[in-house]
Each structure stands twice: as structure tokens, then as C-alpha cells.
PDB file of N, CA and C in Angstrom:
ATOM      1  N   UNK A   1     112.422 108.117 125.362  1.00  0.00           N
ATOM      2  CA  UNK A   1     112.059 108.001 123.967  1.00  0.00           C
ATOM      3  C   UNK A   1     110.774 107.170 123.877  1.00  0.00           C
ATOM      4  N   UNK A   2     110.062 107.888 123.416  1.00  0.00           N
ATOM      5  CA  UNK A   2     108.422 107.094 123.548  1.00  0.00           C
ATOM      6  C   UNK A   2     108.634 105.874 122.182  1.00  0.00           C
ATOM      7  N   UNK A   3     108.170 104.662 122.893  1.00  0.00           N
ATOM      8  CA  UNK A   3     107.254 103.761 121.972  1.00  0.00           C
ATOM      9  C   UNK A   3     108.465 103.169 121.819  1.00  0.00           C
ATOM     10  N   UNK A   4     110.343 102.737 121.855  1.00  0.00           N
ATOM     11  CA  UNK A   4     110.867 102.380 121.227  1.00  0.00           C
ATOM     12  C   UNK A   4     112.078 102.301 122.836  1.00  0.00           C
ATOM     13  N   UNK A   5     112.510 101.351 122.927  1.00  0.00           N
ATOM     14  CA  UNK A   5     113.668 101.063 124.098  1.00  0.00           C
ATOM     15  C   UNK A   5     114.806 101.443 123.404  1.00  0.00           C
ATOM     16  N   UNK A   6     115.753 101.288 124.185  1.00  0.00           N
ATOM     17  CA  UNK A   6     117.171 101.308 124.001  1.00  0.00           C
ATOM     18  C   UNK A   6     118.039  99.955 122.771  1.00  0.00           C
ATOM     19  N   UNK A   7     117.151  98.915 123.065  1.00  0.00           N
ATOM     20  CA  UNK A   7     117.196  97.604 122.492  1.00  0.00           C
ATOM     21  C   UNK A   7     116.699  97.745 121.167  1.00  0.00           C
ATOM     22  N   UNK A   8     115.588  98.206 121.052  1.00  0.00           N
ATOM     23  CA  UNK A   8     115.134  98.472 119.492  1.00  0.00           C
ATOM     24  C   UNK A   8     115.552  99.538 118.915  1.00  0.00           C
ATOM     25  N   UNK A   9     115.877 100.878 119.445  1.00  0.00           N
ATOM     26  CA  UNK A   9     116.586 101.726 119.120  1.00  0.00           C
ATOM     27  C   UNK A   9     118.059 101.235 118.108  1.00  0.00           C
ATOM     28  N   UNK A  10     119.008 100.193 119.101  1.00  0.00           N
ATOM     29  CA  UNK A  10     119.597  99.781 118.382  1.00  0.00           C
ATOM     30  C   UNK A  10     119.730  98.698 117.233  1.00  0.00           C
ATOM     31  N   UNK A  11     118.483  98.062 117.432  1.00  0.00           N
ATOM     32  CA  UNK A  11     118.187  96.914 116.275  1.00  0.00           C
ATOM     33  C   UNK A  11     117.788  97.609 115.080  1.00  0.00           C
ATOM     34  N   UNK A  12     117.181  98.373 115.566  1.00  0.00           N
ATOM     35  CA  UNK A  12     116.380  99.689 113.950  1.00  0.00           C
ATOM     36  C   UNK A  12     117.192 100.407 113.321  1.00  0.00           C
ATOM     37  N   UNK A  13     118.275 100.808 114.087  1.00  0.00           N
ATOM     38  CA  UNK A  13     119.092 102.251 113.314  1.00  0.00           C
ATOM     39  C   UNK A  13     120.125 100.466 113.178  1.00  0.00           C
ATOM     40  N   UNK A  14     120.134  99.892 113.326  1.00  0.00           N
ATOM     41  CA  UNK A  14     121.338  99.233 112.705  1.00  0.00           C
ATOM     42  C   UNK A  14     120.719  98.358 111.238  1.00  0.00           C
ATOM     43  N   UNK A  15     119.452  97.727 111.337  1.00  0.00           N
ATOM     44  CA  UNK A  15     118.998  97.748 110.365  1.00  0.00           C
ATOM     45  C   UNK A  15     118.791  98.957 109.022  1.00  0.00           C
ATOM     46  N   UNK A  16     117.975  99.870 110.028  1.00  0.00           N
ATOM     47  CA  UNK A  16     118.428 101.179 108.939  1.00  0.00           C
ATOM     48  C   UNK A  16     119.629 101.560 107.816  1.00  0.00           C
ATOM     49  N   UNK A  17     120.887 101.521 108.611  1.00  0.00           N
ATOM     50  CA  UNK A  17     122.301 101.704 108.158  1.00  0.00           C
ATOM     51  C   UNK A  17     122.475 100.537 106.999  1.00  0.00           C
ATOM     52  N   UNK A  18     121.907  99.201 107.526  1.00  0.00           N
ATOM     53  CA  UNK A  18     121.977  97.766 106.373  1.00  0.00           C
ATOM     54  C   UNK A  18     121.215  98.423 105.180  1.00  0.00           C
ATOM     55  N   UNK A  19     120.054  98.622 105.702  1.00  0.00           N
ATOM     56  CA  UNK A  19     119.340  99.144 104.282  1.00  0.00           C
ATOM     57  C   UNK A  19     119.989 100.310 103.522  1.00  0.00           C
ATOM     58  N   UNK A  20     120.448 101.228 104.165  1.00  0.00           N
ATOM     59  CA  UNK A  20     120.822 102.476 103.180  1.00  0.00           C
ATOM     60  C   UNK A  20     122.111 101.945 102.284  1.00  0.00           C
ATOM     61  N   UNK A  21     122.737 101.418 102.930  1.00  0.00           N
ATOM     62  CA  UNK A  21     124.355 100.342 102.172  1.00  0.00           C
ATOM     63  C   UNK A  21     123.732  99.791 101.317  1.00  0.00           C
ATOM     64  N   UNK A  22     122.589  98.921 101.569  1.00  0.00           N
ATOM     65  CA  UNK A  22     122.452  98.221 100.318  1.00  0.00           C
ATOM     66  C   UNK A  22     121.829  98.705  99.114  1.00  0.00           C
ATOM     67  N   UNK A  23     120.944  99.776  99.593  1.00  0.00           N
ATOM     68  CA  UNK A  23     120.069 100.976  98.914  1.00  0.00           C
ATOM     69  C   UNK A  23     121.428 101.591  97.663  1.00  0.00           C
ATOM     70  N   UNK A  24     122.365 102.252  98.569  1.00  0.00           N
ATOM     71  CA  UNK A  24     123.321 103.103  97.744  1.00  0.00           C
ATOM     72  C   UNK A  24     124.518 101.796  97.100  1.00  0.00           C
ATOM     73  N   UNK A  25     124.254 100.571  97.354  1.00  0.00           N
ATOM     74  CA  UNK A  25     125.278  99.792  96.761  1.00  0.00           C
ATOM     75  C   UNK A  25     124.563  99.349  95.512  1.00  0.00           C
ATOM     76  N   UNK A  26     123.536  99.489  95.408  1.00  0.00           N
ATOM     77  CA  UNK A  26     122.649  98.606  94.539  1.00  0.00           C
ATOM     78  C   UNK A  26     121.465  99.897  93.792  1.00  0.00           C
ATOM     79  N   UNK A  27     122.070 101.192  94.164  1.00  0.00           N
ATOM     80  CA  UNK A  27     120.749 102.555  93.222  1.00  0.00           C
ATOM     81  C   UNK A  27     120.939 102.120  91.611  1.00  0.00           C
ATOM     82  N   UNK A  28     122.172 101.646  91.457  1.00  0.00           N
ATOM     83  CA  UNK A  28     122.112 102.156  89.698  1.00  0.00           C
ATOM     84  C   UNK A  28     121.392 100.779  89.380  1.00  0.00           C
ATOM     85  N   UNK A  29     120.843  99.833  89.980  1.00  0.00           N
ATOM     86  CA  UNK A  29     119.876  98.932  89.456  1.00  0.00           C
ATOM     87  C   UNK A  29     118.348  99.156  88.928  1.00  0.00           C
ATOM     88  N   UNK A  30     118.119 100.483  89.961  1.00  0.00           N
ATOM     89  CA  UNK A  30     116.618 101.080  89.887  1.00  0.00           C
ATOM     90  C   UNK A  30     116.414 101.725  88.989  1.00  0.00           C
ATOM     91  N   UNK A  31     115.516 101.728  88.546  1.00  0.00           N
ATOM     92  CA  UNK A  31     114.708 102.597  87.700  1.00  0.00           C
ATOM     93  C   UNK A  31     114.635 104.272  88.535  1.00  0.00           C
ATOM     94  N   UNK A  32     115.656 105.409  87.629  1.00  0.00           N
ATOM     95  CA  UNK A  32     115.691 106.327  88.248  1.00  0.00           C
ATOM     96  C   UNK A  32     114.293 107.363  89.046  1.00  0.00           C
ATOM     97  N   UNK A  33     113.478 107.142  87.520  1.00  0.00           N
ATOM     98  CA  UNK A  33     112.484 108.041  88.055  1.00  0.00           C
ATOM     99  C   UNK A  33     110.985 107.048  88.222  1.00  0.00           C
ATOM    100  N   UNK A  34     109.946 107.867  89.343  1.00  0.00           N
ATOM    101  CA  UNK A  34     109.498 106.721  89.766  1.00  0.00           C
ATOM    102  C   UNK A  34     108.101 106.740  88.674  1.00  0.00           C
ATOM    103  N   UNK A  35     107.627 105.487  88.668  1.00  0.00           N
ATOM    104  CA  UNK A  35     106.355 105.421  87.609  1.00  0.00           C
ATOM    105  C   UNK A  35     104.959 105.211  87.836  1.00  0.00           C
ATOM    106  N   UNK A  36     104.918 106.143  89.071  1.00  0.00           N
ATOM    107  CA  UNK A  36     103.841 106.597  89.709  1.00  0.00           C
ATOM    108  C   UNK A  36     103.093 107.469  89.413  1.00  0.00           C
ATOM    109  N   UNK A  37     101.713 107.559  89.633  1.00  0.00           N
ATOM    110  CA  UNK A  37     100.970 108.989  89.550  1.00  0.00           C
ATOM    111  C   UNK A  37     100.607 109.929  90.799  1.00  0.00           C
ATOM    112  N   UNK A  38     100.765 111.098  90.351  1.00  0.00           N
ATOM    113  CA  UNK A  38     100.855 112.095  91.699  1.00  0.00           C
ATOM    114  C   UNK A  38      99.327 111.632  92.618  1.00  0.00           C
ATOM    115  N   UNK A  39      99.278 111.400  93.702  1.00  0.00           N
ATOM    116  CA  UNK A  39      98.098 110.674  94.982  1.00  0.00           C
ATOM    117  C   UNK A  39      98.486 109.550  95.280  1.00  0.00           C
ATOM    118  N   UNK A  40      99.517 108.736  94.383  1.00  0.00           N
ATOM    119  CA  UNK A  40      99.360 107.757  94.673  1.00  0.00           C
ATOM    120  C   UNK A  40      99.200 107.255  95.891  1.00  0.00           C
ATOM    121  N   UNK A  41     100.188 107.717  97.200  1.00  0.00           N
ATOM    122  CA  UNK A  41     100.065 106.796  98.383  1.00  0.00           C
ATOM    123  C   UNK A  41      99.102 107.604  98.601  1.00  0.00           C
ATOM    124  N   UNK A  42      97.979 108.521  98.604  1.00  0.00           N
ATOM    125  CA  UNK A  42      96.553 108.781  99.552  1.00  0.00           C
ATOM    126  C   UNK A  42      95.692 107.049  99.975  1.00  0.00           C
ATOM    127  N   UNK A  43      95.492 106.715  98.666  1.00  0.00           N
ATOM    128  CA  UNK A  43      94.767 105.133  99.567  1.00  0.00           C
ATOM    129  C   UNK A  43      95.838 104.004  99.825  1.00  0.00           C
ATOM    130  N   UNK A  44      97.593 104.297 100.167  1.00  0.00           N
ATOM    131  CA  UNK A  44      98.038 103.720 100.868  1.00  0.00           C
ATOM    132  C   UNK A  44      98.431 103.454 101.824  1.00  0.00           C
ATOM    133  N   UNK A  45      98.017 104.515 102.830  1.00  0.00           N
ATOM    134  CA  UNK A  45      98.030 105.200 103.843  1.00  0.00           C
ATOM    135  C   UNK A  45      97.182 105.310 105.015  1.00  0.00           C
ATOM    136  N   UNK A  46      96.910 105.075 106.214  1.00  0.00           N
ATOM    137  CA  UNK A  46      95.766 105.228 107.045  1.00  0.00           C
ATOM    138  C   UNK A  46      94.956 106.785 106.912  1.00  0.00           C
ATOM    139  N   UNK A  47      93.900 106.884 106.754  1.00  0.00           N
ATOM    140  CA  UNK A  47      93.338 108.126 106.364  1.00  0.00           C
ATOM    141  C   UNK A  47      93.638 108.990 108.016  1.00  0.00           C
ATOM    142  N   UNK A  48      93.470 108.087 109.173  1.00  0.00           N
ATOM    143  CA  UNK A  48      93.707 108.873 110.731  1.00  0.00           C
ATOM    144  C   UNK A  48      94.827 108.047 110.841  1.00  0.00           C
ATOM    145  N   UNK A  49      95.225 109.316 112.086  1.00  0.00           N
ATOM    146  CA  UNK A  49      96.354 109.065 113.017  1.00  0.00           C
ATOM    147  C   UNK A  49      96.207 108.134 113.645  1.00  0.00           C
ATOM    148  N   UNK A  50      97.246 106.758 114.058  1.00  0.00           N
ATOM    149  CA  UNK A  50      97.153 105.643 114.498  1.00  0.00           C
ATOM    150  C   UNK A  50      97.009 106.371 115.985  1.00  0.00           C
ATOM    151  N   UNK A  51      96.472 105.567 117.113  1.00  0.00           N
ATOM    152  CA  UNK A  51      96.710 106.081 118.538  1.00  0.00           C
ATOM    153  C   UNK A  51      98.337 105.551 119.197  1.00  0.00           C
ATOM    154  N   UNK A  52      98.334 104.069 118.732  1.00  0.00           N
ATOM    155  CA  UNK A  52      99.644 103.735 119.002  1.00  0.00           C
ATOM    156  C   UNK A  52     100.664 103.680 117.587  1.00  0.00           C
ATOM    157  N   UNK A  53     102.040 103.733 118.070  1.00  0.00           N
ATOM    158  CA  UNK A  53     103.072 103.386 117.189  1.00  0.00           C
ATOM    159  C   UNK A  53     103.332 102.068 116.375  1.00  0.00           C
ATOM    160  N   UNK A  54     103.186 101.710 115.550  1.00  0.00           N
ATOM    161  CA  UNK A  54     103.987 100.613 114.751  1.00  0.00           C
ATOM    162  C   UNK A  54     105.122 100.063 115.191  1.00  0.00           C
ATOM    163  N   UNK A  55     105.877  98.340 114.718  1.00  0.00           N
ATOM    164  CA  UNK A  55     106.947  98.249 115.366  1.00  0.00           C
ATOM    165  C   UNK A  55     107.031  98.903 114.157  1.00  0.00           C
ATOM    166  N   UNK A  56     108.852  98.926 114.123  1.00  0.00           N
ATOM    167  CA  UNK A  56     109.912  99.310 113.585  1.00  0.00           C
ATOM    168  C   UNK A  56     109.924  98.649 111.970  1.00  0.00           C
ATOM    169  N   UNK A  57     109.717  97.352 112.473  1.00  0.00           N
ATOM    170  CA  UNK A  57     109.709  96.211 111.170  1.00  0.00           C
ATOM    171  C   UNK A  57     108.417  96.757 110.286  1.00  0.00           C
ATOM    172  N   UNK A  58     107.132  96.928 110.695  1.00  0.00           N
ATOM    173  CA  UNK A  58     106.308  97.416 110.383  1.00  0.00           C
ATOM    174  C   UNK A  58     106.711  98.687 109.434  1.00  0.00           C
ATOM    175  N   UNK A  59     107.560  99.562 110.049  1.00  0.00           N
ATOM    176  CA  UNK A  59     107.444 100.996 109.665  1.00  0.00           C
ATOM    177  C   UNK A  59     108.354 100.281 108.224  1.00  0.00           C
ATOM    178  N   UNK A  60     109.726  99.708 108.296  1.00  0.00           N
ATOM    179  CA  UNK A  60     110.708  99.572 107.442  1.00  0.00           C
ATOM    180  C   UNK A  60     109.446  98.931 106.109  1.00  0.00           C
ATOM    181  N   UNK A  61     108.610  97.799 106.311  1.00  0.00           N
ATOM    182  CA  UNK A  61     108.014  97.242 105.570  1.00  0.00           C
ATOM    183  C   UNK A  61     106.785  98.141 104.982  1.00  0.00           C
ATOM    184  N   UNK A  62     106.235  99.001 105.310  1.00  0.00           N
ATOM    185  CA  UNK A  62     105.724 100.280 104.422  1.00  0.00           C
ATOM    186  C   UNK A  62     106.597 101.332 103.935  1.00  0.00           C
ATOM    187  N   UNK A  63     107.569 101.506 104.665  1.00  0.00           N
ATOM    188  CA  UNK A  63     108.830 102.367 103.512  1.00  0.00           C
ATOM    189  C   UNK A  63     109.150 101.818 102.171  1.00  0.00           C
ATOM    190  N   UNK A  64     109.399 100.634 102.541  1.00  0.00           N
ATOM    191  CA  UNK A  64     109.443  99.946 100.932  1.00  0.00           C
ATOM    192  C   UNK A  64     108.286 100.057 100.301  1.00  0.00           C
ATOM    193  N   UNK A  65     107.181  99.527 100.830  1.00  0.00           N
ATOM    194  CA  UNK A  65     105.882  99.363  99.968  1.00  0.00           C
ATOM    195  C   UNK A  65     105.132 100.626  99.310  1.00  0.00           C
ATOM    196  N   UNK A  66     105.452 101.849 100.327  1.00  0.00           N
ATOM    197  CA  UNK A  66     104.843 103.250  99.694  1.00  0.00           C
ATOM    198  C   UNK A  66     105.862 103.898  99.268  1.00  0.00           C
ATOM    199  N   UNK A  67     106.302 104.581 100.006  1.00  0.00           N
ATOM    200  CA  UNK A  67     107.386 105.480  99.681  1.00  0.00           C
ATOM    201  C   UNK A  67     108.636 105.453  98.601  1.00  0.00           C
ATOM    202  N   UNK A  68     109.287 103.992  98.791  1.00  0.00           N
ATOM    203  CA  UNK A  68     110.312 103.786  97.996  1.00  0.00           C
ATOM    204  C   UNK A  68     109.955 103.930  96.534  1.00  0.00           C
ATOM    205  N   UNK A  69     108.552 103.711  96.264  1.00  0.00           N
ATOM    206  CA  UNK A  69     108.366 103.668  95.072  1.00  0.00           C
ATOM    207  C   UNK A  69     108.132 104.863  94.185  1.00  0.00           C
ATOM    208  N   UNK A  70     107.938 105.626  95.168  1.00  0.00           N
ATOM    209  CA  UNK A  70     107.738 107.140  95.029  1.00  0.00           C
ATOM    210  C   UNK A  70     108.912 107.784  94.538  1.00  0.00           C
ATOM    211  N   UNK A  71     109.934 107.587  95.002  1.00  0.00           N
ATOM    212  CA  UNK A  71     111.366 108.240  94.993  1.00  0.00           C
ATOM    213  C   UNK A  71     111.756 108.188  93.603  1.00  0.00           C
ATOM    214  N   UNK A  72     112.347 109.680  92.762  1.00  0.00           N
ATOM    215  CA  UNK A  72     113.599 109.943  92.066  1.00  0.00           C
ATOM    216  C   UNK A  72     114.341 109.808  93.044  1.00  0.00           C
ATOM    217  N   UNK A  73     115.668 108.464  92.024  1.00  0.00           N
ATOM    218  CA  UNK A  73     116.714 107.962  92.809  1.00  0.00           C
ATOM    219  C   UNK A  73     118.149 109.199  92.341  1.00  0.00           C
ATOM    220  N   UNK A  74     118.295 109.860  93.319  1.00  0.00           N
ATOM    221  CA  UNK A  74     119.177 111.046  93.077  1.00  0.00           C
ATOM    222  C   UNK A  74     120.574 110.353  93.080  1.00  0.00           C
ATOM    223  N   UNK A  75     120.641 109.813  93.730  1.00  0.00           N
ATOM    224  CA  UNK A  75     121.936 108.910  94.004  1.00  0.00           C
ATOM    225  C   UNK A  75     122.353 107.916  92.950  1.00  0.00           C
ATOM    226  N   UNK A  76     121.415 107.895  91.612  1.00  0.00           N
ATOM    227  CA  UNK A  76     121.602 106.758  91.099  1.00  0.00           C
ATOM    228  C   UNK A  76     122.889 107.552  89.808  1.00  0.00           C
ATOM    229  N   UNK A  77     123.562 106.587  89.691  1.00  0.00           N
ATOM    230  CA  UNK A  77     124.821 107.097  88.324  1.00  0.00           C
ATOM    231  C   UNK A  77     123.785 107.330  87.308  1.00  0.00           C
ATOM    232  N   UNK A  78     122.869 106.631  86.926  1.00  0.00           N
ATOM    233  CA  UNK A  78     122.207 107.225  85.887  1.00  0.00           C
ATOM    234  C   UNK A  78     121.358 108.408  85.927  1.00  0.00           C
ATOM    235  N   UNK A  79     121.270 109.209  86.626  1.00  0.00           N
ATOM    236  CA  UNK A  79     120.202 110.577  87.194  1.00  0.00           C
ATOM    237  C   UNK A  79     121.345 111.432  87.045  1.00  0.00           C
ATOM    238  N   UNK A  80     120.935 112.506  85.455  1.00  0.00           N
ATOM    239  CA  UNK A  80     121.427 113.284  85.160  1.00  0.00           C
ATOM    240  C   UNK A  80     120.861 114.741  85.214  1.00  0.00           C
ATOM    241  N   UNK A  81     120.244 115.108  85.925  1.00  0.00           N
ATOM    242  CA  UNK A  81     119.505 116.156  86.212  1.00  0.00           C
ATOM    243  C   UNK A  81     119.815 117.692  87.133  1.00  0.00           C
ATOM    244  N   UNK A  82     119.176 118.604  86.981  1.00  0.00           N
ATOM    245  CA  UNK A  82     119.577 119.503  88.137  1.00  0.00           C
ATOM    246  C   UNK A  82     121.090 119.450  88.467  1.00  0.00           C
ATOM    247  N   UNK A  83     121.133 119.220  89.903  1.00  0.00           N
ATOM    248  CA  UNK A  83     122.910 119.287  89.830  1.00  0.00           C
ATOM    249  C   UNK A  83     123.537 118.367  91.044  1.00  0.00           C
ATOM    250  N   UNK A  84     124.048 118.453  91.083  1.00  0.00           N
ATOM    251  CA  UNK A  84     125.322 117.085  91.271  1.00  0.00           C
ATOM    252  C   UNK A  84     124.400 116.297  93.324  1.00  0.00           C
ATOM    253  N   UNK A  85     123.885 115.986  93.671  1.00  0.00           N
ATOM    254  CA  UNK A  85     123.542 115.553  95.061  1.00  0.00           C
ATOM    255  C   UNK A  85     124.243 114.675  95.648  1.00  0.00           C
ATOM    256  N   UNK A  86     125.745 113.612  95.400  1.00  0.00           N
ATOM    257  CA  UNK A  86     125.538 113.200  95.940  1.00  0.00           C
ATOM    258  C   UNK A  86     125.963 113.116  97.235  1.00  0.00           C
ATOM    259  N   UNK A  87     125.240 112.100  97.758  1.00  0.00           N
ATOM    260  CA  UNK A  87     126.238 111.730  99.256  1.00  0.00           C
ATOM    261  C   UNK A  87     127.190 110.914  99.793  1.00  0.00           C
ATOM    262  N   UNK A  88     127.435 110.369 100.890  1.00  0.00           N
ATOM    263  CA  UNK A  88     128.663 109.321 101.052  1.00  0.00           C
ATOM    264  C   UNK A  88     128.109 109.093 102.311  1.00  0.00           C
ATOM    265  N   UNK A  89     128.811 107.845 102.606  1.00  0.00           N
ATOM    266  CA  UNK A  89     128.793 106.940 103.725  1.00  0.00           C
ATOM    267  C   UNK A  89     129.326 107.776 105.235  1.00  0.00           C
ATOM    268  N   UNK A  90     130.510 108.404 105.401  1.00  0.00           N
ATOM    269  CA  UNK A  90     131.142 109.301 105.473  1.00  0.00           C
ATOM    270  C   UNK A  90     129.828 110.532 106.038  1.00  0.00           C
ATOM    271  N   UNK A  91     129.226 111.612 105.239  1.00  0.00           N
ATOM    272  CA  UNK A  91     128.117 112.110 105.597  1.00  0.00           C
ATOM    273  C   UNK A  91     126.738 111.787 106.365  1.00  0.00           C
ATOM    274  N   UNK A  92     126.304 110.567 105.846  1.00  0.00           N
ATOM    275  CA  UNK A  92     125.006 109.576 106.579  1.00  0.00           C
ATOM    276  C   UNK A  92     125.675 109.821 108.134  1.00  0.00           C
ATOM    277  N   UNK A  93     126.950 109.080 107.983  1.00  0.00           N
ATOM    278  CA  UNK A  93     127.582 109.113 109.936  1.00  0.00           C
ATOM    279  C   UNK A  93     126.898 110.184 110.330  1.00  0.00           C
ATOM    280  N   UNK A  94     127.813 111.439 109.489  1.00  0.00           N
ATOM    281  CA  UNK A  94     127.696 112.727 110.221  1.00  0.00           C
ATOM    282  C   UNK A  94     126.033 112.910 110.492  1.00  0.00           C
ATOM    283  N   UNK A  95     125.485 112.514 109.956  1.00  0.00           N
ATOM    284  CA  UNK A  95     123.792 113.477 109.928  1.00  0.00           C
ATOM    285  C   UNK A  95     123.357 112.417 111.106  1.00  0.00           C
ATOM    286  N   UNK A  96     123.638 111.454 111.286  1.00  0.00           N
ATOM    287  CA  UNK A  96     123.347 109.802 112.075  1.00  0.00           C
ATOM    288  C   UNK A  96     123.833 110.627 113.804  1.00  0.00           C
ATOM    289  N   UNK A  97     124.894 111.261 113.628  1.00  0.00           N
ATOM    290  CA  UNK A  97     125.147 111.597 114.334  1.00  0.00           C
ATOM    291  C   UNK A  97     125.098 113.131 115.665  1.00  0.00           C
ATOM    292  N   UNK A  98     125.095 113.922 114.140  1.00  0.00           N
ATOM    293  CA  UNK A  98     124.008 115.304 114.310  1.00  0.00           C
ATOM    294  C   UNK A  98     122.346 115.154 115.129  1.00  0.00           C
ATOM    295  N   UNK A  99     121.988 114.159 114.536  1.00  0.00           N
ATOM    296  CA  UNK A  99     120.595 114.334 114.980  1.00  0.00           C
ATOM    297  C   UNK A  99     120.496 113.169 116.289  1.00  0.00           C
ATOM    298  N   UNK A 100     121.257 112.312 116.267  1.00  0.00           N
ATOM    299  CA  UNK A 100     121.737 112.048 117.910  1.00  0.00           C
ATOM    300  C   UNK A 100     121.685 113.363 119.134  1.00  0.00           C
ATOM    301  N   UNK A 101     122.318 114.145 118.979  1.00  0.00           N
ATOM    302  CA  UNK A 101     122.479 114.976 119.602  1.00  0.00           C
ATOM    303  C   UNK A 101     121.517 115.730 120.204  1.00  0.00           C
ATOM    304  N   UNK A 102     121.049 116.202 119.063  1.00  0.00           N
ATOM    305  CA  UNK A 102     119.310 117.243 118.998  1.00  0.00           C
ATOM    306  C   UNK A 102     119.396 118.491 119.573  1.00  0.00           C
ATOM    307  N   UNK A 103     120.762 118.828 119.084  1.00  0.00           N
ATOM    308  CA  UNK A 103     120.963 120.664 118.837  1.00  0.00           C
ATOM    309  C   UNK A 103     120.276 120.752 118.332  1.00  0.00           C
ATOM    310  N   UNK A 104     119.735 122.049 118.668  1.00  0.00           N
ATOM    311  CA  UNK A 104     119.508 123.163 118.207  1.00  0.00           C
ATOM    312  C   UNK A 104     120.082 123.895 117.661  1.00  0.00           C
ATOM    313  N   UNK A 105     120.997 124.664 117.072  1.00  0.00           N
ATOM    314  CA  UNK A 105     122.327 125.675 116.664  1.00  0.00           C
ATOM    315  C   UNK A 105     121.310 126.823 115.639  1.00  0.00           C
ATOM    316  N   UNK A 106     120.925 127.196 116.643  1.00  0.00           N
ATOM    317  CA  UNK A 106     120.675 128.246 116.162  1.00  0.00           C
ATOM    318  C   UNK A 106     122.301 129.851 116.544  1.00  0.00           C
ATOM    319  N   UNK A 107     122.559 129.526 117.427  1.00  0.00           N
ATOM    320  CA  UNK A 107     123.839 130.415 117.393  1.00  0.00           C
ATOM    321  C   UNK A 107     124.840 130.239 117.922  1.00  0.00           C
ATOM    322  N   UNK A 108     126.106 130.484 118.407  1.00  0.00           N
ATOM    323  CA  UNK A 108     127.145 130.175 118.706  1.00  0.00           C
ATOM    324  C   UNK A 108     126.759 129.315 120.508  1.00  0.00           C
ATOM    325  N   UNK A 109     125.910 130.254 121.129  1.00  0.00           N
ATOM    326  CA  UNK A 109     125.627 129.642 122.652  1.00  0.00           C
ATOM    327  C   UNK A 109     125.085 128.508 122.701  1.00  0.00           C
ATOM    328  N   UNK A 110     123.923 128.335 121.091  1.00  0.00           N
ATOM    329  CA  UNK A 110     123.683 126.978 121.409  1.00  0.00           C
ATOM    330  C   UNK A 110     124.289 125.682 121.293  1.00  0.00           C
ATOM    331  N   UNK A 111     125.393 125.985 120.657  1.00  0.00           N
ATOM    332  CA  UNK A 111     126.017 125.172 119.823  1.00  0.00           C
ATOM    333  C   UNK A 111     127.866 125.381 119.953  1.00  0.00           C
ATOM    334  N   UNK A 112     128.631 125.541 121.315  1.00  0.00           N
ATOM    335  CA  UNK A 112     129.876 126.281 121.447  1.00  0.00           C
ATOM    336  C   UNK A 112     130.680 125.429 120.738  1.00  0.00           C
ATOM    337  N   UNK A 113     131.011 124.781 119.752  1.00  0.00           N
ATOM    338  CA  UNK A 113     132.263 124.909 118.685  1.00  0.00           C
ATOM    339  C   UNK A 113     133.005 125.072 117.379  1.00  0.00           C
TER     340      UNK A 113
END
């Protein structure tokens, strides 16, 4: 796994998991929809591709700063829109765990069960 050990692997996805708990324990606090204008992150963003990777802490600390702010909170009790999204703790595992794997399933051979 390029750029990231076994050690940070697990410090990140366990941080990760802290954040999404506290994310989905604490959505109906947010402001559902976001109050941004469409470009916004273009000048928040490096215009080129970095050559090296960011730590982890790095990456988590521009998720908040760009992105989060970006987000309709689908998950939030107050987001009455479109139709029903949500998820569970329960599911995150599963997908946490799915993409552990890194099937492919495209058909029964790739994927026997």
C-alpha cells in the first residue's frame, strides 16, 4: 500500500470511523444544505497534482475545511427531499469491509458466494 504503513492504516481508518460516529451522532446540528457557491473549492485546492502524498491528518484536516462544507447533509432528520437515504452503522461496517477486500464481482467466478 503506497505512502501509508500498516500502523497508519490503522490510526486513520480508526480515526475515520470516530469521525463518521460523531458526524452521524451530531448531523441534525448542521445546517442541511450547504451555503456555498458552485467553484467554490477551485481556489481551495492545489491547481497540480502533489508528487508526494499528504499525511492522513493533513488529508482529515482539508476534508473538513473544503469538502464538508460543500455537503447536503442527507443523513440529517431535517433533509426532507428526494427519497429516504439513510444509512447505519451496521452498513458503514459492511462497505468498511467490502472495500477491504477489493473484489471485483463482476460475476459469480469473481466473487463465489
Amino acid at each position: 500500500m503506497a505512502n501509508m504503513d500498516v500502523n497508519e492504516f490503522r490510526e486513520f481508518g480508526k480515526a475515520a470511523i470516530d469521525w463518521v460516529a460523531d458526524y452521524l451522532e451530531n448531523v441534525r446540528d448542521r445546517e442541511v444544505l450547504p451555503s456555498v457557491e458552485p467553484g467554490y473549492l477551485h481556489n481551495m485546492i492545489p491547481s497540480e497534482i502533489p508528487e508526494q502524498g499528504d499525511h492522513w491528518k493533513s488529508i482529515m484536516e482539508d476534508f473538513k475545511r473544503c469538502i464538508l462544507p460543500g455537503i447536503t447533509h442527507w443523513q440529517s432528520p431535517n433533509f426532507h427531499a428526494f427519497y429516504p437515504s439513510q444509512t447505519s452503522y451496521s452498513s458503514i461496517v459492511g462497505e468498511t469491509l467490502a472495500a477491504g477486500l477489493g473484489v471485483v464481482g463482476f460475476s459469480w467466478v469473481g466473487l463465489k458466494s
